[in-house]
C-alpha atoms as a PDB file:
ATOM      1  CA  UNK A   1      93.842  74.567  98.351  1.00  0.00           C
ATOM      2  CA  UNK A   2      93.425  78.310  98.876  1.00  0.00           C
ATOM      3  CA  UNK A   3      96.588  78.784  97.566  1.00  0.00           C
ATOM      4  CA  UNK A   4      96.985  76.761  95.002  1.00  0.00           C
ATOM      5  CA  UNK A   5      93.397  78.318  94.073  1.00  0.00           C
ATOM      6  CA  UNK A   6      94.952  81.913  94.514  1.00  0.00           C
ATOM      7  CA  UNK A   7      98.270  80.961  92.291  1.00  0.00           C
ATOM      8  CA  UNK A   8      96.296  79.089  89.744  1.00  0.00           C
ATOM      9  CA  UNK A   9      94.489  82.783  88.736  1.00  0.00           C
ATOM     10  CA  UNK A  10      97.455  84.488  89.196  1.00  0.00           C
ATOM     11  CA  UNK A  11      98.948  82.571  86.465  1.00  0.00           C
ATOM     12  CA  UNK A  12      96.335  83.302  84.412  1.00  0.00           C
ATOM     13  CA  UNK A  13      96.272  86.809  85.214  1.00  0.00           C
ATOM     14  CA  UNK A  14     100.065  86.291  83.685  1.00  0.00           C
ATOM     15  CA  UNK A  15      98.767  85.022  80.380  1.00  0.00           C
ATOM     16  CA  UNK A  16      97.160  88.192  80.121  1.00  0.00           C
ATOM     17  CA  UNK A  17     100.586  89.846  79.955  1.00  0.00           C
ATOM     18  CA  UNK A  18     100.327  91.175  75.995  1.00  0.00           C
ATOM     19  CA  UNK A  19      96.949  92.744  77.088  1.00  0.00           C
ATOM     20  CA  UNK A  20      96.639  96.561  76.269  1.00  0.00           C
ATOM     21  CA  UNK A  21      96.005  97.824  79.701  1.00  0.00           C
ATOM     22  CA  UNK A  22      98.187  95.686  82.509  1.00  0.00           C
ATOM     23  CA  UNK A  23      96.811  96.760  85.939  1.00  0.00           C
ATOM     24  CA  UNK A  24      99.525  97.159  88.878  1.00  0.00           C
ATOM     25  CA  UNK A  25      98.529  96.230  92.352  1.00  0.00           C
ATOM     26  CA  UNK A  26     100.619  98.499  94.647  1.00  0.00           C
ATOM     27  CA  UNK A  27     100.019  97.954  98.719  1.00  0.00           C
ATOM     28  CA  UNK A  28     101.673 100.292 101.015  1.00  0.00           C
ATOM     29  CA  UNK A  29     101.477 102.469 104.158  1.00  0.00           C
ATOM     30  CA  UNK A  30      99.943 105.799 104.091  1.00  0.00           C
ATOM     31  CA  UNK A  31     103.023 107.557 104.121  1.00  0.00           C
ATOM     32  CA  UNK A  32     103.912 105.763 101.355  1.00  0.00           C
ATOM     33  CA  UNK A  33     100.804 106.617  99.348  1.00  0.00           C
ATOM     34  CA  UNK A  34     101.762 110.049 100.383  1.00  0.00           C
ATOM     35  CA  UNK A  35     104.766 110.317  98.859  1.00  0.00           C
ATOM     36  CA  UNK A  36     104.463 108.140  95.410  1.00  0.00           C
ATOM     37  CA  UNK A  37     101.492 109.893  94.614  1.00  0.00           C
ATOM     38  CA  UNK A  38     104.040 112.607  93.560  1.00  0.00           C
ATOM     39  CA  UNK A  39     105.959 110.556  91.367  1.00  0.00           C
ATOM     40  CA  UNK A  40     103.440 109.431  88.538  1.00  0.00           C
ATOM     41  CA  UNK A  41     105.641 110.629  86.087  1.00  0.00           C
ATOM     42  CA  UNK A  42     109.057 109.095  87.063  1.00  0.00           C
ATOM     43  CA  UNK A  43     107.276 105.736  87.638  1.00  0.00           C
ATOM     44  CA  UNK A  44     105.255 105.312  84.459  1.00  0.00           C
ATOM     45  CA  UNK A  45     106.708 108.059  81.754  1.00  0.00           C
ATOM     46  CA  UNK A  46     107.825 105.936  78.682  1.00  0.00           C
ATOM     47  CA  UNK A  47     105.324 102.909  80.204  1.00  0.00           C
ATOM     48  CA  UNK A  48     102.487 102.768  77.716  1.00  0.00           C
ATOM     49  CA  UNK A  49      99.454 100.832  78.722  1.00  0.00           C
ATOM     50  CA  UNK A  50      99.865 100.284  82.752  1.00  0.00           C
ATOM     51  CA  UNK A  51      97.540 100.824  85.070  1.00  0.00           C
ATOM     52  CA  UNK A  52      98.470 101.692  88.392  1.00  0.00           C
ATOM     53  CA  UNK A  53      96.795 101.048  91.912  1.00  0.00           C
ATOM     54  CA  UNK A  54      98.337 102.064  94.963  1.00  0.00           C
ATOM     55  CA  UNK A  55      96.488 100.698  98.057  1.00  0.00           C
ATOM     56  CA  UNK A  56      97.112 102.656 101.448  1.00  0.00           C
ATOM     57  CA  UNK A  57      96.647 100.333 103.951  1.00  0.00           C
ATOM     58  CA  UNK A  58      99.436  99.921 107.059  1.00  0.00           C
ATOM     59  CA  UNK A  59      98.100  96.205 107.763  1.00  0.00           C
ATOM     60  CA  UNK A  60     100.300  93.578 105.145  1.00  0.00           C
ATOM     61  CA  UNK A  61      98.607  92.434 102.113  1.00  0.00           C
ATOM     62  CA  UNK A  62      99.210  88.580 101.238  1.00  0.00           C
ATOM     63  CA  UNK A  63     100.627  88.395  97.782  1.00  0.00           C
ATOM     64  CA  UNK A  64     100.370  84.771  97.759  1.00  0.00           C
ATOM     65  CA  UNK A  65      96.580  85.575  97.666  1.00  0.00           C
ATOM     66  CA  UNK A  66      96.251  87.162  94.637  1.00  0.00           C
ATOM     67  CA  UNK A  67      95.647  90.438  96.378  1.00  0.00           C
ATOM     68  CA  UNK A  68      98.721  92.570  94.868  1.00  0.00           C
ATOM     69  CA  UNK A  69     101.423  92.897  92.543  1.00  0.00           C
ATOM     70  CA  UNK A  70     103.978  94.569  94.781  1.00  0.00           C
ATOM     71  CA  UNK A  71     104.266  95.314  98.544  1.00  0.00           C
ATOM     72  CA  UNK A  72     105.796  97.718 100.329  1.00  0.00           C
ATOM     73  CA  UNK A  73     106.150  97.663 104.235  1.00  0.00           C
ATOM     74  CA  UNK A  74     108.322  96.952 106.918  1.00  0.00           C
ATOM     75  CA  UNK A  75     107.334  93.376 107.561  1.00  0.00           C
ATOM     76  CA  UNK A  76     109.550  90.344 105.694  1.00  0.00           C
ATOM     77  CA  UNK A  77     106.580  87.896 103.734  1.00  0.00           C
ATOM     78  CA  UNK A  78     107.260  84.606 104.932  1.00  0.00           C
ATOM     79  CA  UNK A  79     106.400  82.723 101.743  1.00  0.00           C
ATOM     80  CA  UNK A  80     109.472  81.307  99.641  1.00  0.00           C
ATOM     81  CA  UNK A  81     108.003  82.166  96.037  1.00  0.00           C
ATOM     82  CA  UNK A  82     107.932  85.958  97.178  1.00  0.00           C
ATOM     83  CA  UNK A  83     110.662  87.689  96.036  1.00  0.00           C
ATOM     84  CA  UNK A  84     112.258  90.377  99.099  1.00  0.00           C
ATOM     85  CA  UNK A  85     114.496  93.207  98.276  1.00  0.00           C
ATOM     86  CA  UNK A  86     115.293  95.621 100.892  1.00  0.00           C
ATOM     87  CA  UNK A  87     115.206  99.189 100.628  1.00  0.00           C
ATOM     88  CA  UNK A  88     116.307 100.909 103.737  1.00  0.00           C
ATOM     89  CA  UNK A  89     116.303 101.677 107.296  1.00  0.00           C
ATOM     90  CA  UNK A  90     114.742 104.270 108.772  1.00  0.00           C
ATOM     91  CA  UNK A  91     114.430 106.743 111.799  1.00  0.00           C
ATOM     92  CA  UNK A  92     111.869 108.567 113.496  1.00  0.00           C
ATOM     93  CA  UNK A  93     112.375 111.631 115.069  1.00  0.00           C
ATOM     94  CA  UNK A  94     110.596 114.104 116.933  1.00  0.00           C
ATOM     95  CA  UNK A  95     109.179 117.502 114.601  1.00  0.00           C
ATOM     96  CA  UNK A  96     107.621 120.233 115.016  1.00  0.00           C
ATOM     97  CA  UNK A  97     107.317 123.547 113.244  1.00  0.00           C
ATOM     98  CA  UNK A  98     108.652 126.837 113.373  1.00  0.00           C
ATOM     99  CA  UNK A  99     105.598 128.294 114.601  1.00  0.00           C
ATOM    100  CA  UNK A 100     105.738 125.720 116.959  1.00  0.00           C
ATOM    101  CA  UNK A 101     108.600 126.639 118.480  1.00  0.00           C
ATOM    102  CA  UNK A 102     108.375 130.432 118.711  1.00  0.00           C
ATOM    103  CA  UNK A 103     105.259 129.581 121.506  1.00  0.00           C
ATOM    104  CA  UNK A 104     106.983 126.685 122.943  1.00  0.00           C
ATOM    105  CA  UNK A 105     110.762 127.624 122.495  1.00  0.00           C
ATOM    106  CA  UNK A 106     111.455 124.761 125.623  1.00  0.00           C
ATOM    107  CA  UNK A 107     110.457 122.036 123.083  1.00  0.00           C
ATOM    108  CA  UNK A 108     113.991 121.381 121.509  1.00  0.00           C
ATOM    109  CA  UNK A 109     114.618 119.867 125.046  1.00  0.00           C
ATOM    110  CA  UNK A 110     113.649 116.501 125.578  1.00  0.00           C
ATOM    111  CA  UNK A 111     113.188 116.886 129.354  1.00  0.00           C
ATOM    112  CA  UNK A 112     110.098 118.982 128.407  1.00  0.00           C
ATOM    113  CA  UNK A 113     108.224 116.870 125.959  1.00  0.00           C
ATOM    114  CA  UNK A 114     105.874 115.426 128.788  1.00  0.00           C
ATOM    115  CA  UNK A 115     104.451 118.504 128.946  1.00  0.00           C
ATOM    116  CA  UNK A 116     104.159 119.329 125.334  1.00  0.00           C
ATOM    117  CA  UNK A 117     101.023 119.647 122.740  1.00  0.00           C
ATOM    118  CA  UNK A 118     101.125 116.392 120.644  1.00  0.00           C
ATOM    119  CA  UNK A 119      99.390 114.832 117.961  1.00  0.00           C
ATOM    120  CA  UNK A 120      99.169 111.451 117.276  1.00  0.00           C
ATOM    121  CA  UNK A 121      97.232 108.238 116.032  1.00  0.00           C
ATOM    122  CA  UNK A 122      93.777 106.736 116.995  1.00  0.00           C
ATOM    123  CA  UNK A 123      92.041 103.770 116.422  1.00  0.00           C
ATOM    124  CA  UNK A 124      94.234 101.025 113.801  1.00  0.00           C
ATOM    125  CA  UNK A 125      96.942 103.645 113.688  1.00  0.00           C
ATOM    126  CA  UNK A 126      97.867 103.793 117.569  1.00  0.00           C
ATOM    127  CA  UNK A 127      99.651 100.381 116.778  1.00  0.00           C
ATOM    128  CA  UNK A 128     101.958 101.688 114.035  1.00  0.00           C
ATOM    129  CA  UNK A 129     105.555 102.773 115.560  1.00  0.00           C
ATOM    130  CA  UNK A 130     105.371 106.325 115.861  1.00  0.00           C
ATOM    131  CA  UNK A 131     102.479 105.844 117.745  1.00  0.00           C
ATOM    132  CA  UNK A 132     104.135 103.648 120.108  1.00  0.00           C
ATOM    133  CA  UNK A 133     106.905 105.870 120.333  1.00  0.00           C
ATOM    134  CA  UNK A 134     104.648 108.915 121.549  1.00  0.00           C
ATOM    135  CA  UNK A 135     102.796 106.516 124.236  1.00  0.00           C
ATOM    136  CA  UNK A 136     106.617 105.918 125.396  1.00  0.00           C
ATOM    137  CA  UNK A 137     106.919 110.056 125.537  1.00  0.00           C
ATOM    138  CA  UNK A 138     103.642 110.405 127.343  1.00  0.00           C
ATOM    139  CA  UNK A 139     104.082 107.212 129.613  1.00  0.00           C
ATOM    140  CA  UNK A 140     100.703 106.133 128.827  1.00  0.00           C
ATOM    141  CA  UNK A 141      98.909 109.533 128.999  1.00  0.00           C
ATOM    142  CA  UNK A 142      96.825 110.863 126.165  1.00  0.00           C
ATOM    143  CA  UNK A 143      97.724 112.741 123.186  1.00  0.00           C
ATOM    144  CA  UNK A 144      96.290 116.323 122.557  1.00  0.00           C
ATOM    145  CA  UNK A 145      95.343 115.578 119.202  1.00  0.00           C
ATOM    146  CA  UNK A 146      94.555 111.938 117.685  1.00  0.00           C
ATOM    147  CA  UNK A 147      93.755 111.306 113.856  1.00  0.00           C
ATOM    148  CA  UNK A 148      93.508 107.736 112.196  1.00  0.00           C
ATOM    149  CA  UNK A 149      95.306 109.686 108.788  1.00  0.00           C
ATOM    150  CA  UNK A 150      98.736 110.270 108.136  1.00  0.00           C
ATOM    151  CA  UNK A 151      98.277 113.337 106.171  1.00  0.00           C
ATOM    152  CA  UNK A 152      96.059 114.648 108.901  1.00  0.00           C
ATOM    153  CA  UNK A 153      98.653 114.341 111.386  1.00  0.00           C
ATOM    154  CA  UNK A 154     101.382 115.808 108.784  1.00  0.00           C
ATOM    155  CA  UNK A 155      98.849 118.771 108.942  1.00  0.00           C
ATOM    156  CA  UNK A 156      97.801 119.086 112.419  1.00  0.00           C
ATOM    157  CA  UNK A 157     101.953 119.351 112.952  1.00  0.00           C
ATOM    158  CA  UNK A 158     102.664 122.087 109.889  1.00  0.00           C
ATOM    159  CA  UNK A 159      99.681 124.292 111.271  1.00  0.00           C
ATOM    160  CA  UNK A 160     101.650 124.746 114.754  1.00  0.00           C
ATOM    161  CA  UNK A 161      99.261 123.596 116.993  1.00  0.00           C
ATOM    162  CA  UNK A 162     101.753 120.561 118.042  1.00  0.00           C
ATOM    163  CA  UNK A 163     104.129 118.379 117.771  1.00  0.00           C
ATOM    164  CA  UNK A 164     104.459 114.873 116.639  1.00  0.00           C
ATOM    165  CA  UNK A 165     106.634 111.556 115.634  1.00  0.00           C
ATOM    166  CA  UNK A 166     107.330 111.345 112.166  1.00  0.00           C
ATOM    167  CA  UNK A 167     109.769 108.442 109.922  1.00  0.00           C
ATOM    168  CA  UNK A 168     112.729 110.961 109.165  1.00  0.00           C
ATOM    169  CA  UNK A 169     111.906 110.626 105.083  1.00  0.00           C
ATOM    170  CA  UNK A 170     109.241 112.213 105.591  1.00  0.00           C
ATOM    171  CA  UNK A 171     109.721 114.670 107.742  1.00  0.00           C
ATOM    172  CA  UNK A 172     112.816 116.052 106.769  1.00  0.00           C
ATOM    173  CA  UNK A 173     111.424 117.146 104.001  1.00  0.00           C
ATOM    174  CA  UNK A 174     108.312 118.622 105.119  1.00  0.00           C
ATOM    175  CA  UNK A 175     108.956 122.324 106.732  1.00  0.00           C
ATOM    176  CA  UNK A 176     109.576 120.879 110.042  1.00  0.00           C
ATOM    177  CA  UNK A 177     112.179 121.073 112.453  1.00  0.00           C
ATOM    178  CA  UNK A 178     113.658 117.817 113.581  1.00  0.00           C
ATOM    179  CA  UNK A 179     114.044 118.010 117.539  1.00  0.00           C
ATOM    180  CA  UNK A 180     115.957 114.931 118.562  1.00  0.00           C
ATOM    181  CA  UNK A 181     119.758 114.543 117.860  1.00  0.00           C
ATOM    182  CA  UNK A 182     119.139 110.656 117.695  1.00  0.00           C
ATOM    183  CA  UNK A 183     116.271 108.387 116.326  1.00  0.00           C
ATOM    184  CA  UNK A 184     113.762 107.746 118.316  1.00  0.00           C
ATOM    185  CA  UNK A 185     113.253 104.462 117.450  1.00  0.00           C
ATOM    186  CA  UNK A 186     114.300 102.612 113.728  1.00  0.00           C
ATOM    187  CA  UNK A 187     113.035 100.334 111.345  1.00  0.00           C
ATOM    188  CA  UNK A 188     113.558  98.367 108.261  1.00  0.00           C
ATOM    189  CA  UNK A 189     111.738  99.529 105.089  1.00  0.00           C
ATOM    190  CA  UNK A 190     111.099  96.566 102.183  1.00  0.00           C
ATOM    191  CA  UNK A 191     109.637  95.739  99.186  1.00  0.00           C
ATOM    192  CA  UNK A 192     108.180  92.041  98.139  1.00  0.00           C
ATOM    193  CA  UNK A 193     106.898  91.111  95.163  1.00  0.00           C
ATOM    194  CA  UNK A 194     105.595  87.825  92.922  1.00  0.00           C
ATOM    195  CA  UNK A 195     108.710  85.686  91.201  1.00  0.00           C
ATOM    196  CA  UNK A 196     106.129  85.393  88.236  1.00  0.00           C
ATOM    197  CA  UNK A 197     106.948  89.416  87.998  1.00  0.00           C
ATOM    198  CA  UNK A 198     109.522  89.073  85.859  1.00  0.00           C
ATOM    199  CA  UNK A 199     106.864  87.802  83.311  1.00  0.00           C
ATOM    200  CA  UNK A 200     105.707  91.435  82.518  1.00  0.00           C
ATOM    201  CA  UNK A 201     107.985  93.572  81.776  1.00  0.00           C
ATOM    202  CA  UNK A 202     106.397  96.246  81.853  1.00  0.00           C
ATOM    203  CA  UNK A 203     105.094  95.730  85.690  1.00  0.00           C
ATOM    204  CA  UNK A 204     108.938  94.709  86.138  1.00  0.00           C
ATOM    205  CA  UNK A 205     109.846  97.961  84.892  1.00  0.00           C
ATOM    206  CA  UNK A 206     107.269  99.588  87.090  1.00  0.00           C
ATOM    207  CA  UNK A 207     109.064  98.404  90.364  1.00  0.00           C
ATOM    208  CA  UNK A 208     112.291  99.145  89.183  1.00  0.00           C
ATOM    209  CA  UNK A 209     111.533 102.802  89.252  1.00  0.00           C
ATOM    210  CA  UNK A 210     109.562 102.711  92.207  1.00  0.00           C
ATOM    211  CA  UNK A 211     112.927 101.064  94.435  1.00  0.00           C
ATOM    212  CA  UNK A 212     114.842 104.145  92.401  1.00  0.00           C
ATOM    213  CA  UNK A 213     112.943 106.376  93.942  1.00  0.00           C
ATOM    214  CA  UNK A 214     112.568 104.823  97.395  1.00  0.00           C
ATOM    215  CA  UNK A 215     116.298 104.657  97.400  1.00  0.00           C
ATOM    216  CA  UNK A 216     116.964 107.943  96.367  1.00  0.00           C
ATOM    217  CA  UNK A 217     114.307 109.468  98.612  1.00  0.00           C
ATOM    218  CA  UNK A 218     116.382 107.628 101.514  1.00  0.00           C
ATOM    219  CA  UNK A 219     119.912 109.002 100.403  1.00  0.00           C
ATOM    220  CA  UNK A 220     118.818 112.381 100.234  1.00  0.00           C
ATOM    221  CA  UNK A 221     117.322 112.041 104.027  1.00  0.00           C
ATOM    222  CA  UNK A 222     120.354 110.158 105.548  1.00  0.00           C
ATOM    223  CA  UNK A 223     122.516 113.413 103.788  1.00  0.00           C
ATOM    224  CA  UNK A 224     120.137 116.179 105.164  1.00  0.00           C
ATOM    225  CA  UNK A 225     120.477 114.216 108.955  1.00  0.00           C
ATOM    226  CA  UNK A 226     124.290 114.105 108.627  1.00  0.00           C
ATOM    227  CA  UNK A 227     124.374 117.429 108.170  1.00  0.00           C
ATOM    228  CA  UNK A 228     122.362 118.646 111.256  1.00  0.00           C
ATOM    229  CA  UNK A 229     118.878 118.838 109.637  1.00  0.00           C
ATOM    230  CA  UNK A 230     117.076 120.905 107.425  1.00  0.00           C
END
């Protein structure tokens, strides 16, 4: 009943589709809000009357329940009337800066990184990947640093006062080194989305430029680790 409760107002949400201002419902992980809050422009340029809303939140968002447009995680929805396209897989690696490095120059060997500064996630966070990764570093000792924010770790690591896990898209393209020659662990990136999408075009045309720019952003990393890094 929820459901059909839940897909009964999403229909008439659709209705609404020749309404001036069309709102789109964008879950994703921090990271992600991170890095597509830079690309307003390329996703809506040429768009007229679409509002966008880009929810950062690493747990996955049931589309069937009304609760977004379009998803973006590494989890595969389960329901049948979601649409899946996948985007990518994806590394993590160990970074650090240059700073970084000039007081610990024995970090670019893996033997040392028990004994290392790191920062990593707290609280919800310490389940997400990287943070599993680090506990695997550690074996089971604490961190040095511990934020429940992406962009708080991002900054802990640029400032030099440690090193961390990062997904290689974004790090490879922050001014961090990558330390490890092979991925640390890997995972699948996706994007899911309602079938009744392709009712609004202009929402349609919205995450069409959005998987442009996940894909590109992906290329460009896989070229920069082929080549041996930034």
């Amino acid at each position: 009943m929820a459901r059909g409760a839940a897909d009964f107002k999403r229909a008439v949400d659709f209705e609404k589709s020749t309404a001036p201002l069309q709102v789109c419902r964008i879950t994703l992980g921090e990271w992600g809000l991170h890095f597509l809050s830079g690309k307003m422009e390329a996703i809506v340029a040429g768009v007229d009357g679409v509002r966008l809303e880009l929810y950062a939140d690493d747990a996955f968002w049931d589309l069937g329940m009304n609760s977004a447009d379009i998803a973006i995680g590494n989890q595969v929805p389960k329901r049948s009337h979601l649409i899946t396209q996948k985007l990518g897989e994806r590394s993590f690696y160990a970074y650090a800066s240059e700073s970084y490095l000039r007081s610990h120059p024995d970090a670019v060997n893996a033997d040392s990184w028990d004994k290392q500064v790191w920062a990593g996630y707290c609280g919800s966070r310490a389940r997400l990947k990287s943070a599993q990764v680090l506990s695997e570093i550690l074996a089971g000792n604490e961190c040095s640093f511990a934020v429940n924010s992406s962009v708080a770790l991002l900054k802990i690591l640029m400032s030099g006062r440690a090193m961390g896990v990062l997904p290689d898209w974004i790090g490879e393209h922050e001014n961090l080194i990558r330390l490890s020659d092979r991925p640390l662990a890997r995972n699948t990136s996706w994007m899911s989305f309602h079938e009744r999408l392709k009712l609004r075009p202009k929402l349609s045309e919205v995450k069409r430029r959005i998987v442009g720019i996940y894909k590109s952003r992906y290329e460009l990393t896989d070229r920069i680790v082929v080549t041996g890094g930034p």
